[in-house]
N, C-alpha and C. Protein backbone atom coordinates (compact mmCIF):
# COMPACT_ATOMS: atom_id res chain seq x y z
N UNK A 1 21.84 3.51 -7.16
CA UNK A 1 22.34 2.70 -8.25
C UNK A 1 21.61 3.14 -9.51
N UNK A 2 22.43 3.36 -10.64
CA UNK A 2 21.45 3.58 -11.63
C UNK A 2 22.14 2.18 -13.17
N UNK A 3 21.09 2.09 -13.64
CA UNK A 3 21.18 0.94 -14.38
C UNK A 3 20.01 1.26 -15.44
N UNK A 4 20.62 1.96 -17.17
CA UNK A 4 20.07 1.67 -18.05
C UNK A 4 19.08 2.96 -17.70
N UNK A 5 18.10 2.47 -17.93
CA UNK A 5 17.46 4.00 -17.55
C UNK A 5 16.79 3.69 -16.33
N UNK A 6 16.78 3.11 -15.48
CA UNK A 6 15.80 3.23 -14.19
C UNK A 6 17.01 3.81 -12.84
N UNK A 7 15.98 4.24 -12.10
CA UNK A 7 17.02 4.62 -10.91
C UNK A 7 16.32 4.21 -9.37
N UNK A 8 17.32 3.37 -9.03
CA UNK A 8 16.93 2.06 -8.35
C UNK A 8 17.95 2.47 -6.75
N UNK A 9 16.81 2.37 -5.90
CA UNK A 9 17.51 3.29 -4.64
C UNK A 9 17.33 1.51 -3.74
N UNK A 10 18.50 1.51 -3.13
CA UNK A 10 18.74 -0.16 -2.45
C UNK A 10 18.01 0.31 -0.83
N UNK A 11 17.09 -0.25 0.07
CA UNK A 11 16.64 -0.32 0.89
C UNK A 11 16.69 -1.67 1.79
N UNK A 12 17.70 -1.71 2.58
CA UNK A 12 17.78 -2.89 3.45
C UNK A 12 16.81 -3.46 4.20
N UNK A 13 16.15 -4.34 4.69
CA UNK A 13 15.35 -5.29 5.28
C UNK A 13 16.33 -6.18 5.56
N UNK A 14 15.62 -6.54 6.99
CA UNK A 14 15.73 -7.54 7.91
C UNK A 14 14.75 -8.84 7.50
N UNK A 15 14.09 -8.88 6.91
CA UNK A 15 13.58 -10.30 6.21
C UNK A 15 12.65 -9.91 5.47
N UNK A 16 12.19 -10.72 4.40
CA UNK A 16 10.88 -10.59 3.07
C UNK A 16 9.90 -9.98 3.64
N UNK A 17 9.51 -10.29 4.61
CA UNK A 17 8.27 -9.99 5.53
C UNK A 17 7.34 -8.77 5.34
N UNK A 18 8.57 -7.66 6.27
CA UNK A 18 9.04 -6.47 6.09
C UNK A 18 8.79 -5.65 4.59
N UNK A 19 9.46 -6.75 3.72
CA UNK A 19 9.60 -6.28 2.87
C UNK A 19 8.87 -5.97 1.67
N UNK A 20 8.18 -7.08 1.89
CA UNK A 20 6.94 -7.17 1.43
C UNK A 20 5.62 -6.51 1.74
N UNK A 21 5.47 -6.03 3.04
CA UNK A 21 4.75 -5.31 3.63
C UNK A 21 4.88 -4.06 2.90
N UNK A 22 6.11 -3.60 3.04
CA UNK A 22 6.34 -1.90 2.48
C UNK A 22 5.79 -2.01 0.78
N UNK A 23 6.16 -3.26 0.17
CA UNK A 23 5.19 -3.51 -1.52
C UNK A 23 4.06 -3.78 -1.37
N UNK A 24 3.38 -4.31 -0.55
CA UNK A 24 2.30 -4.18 -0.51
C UNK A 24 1.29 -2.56 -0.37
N UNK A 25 1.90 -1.93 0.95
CA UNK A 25 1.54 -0.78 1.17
C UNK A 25 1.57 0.12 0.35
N UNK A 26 3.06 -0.18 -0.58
CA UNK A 26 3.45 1.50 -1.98
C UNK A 26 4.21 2.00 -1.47
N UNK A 27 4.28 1.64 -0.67
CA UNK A 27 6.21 2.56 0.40
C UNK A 27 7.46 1.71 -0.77
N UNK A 28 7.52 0.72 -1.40
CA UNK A 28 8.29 0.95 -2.48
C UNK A 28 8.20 0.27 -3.32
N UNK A 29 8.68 0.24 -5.01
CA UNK A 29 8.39 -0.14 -6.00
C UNK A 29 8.06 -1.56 -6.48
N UNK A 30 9.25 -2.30 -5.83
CA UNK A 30 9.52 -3.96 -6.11
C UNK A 30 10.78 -4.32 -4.92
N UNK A 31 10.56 -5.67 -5.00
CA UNK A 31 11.31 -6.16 -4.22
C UNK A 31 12.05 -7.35 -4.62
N UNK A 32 13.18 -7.23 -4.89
CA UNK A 32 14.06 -8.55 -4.93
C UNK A 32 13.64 -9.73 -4.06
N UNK A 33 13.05 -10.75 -3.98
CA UNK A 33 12.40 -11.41 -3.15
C UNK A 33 12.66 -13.26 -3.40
N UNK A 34 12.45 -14.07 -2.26
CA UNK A 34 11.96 -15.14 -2.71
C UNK A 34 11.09 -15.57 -3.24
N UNK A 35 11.24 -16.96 -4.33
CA UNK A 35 10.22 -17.49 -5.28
C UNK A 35 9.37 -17.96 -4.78
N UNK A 36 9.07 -18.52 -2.93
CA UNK A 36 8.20 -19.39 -2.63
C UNK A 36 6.54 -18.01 -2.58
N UNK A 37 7.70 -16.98 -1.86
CA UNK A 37 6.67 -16.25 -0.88
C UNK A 37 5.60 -15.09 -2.84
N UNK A 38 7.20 -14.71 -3.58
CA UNK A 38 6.49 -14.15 -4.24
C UNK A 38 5.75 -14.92 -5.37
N UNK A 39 5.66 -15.94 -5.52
CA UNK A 39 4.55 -16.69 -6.51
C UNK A 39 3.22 -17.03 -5.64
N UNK A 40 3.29 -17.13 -3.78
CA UNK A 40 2.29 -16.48 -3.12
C UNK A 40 1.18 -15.67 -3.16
N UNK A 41 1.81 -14.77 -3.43
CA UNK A 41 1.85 -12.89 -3.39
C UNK A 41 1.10 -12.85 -4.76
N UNK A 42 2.30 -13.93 -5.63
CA UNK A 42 1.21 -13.26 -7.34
C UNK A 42 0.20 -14.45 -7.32
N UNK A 43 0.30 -15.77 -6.93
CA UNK A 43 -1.40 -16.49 -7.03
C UNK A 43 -2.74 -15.55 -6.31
N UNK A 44 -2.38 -15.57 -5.50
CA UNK A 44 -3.05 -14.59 -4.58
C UNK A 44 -3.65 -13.11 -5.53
N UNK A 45 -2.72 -12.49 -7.04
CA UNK A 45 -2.74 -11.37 -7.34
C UNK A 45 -2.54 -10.08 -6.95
N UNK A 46 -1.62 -10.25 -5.84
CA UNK A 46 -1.09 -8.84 -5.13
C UNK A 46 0.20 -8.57 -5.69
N UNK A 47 1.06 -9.11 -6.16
CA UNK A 47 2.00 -8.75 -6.94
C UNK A 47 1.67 -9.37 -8.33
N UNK A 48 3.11 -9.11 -9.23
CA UNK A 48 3.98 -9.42 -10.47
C UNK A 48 5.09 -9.86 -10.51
N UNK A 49 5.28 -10.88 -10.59
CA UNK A 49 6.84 -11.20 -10.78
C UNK A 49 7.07 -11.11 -12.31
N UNK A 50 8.30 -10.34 -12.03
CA UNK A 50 8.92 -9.72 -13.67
C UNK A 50 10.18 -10.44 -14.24
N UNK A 51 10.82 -11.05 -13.29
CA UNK A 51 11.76 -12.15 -13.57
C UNK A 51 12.41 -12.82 -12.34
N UNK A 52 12.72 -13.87 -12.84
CA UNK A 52 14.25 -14.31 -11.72
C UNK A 52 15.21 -14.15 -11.78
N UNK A 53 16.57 -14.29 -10.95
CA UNK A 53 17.63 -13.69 -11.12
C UNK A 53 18.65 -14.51 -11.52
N UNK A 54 18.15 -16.01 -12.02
CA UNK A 54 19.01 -16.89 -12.38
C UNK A 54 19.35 -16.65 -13.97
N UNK A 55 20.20 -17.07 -14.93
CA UNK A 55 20.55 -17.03 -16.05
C UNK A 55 19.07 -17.75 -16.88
N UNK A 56 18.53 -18.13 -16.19
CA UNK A 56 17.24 -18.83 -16.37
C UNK A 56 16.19 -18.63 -15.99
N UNK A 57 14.82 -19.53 -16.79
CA UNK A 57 13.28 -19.83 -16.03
C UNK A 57 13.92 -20.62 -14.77
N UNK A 58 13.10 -20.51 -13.74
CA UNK A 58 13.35 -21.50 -12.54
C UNK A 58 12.56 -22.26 -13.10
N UNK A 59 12.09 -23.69 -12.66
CA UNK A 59 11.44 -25.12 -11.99
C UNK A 59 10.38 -24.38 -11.31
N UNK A 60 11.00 -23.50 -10.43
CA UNK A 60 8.92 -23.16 -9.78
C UNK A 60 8.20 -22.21 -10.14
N UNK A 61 9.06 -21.36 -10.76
CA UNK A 61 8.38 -20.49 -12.04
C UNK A 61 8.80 -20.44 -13.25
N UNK A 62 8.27 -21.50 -13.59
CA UNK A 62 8.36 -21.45 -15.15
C UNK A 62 7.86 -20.46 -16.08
N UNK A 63 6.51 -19.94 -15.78
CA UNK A 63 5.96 -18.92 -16.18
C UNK A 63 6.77 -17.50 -16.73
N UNK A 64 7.31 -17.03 -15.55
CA UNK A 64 8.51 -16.16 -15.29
C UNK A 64 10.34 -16.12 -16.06
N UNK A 65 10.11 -14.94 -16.84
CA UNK A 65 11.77 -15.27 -17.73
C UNK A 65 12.68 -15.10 -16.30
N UNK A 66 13.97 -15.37 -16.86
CA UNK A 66 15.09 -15.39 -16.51
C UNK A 66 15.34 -13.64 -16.46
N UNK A 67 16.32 -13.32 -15.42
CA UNK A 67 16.63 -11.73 -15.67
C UNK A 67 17.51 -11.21 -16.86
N UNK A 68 18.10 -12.41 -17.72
CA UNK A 68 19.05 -11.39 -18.47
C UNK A 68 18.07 -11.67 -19.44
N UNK A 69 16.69 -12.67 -19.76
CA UNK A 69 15.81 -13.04 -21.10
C UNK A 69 14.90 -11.18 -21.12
N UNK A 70 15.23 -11.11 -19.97
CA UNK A 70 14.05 -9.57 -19.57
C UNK A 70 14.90 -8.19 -19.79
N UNK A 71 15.96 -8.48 -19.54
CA UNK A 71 16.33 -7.34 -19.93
C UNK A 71 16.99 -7.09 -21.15
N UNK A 72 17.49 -8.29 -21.73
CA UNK A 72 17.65 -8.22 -23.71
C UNK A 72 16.03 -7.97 -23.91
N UNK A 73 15.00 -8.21 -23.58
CA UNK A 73 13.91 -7.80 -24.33
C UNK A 73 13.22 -6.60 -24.61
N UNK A 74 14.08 -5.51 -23.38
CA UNK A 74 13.25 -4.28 -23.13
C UNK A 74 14.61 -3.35 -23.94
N UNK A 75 16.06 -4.10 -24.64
CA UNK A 75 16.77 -3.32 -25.37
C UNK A 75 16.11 -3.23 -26.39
């Protein structure tokens, strides 16, 4: 998939878990993920969450823009 200038290769998982494991390790970049596990992940400081995928801030991350607030910002 390419989108804008990044080039974004889709890797299926069988659950976050998994998936998270391979971001943790560096086997791959980011992960489309849930809000419970990845605000986890970033209290903890092992990740970044860069946005959500709602038209919006969520309720449990407020902190965190919305995906379209993130990507009008980097035009």
């Amino acid at each position: 998939m390419h989108m804008g200038q990044v080039n974004i290769l889709h890797v299926p998982y069988r659950g976050g878990a998994q998936a998270y494991n391979d971001l943790l390790g560096g086997r791959v970049d980011m992960v489309f993920g849930n809000i419970p596990e990845a605000l986890r992940l970033s209290r903890e400081g092992q990740v970044r969450p860069l946005a959500v995928t709602g038209a919006g801030r969520s309720p449990q991350a407020p902190d965190v823009p919305g995906w379209q607030s993130s990507c009008r910002a980097t035009r």
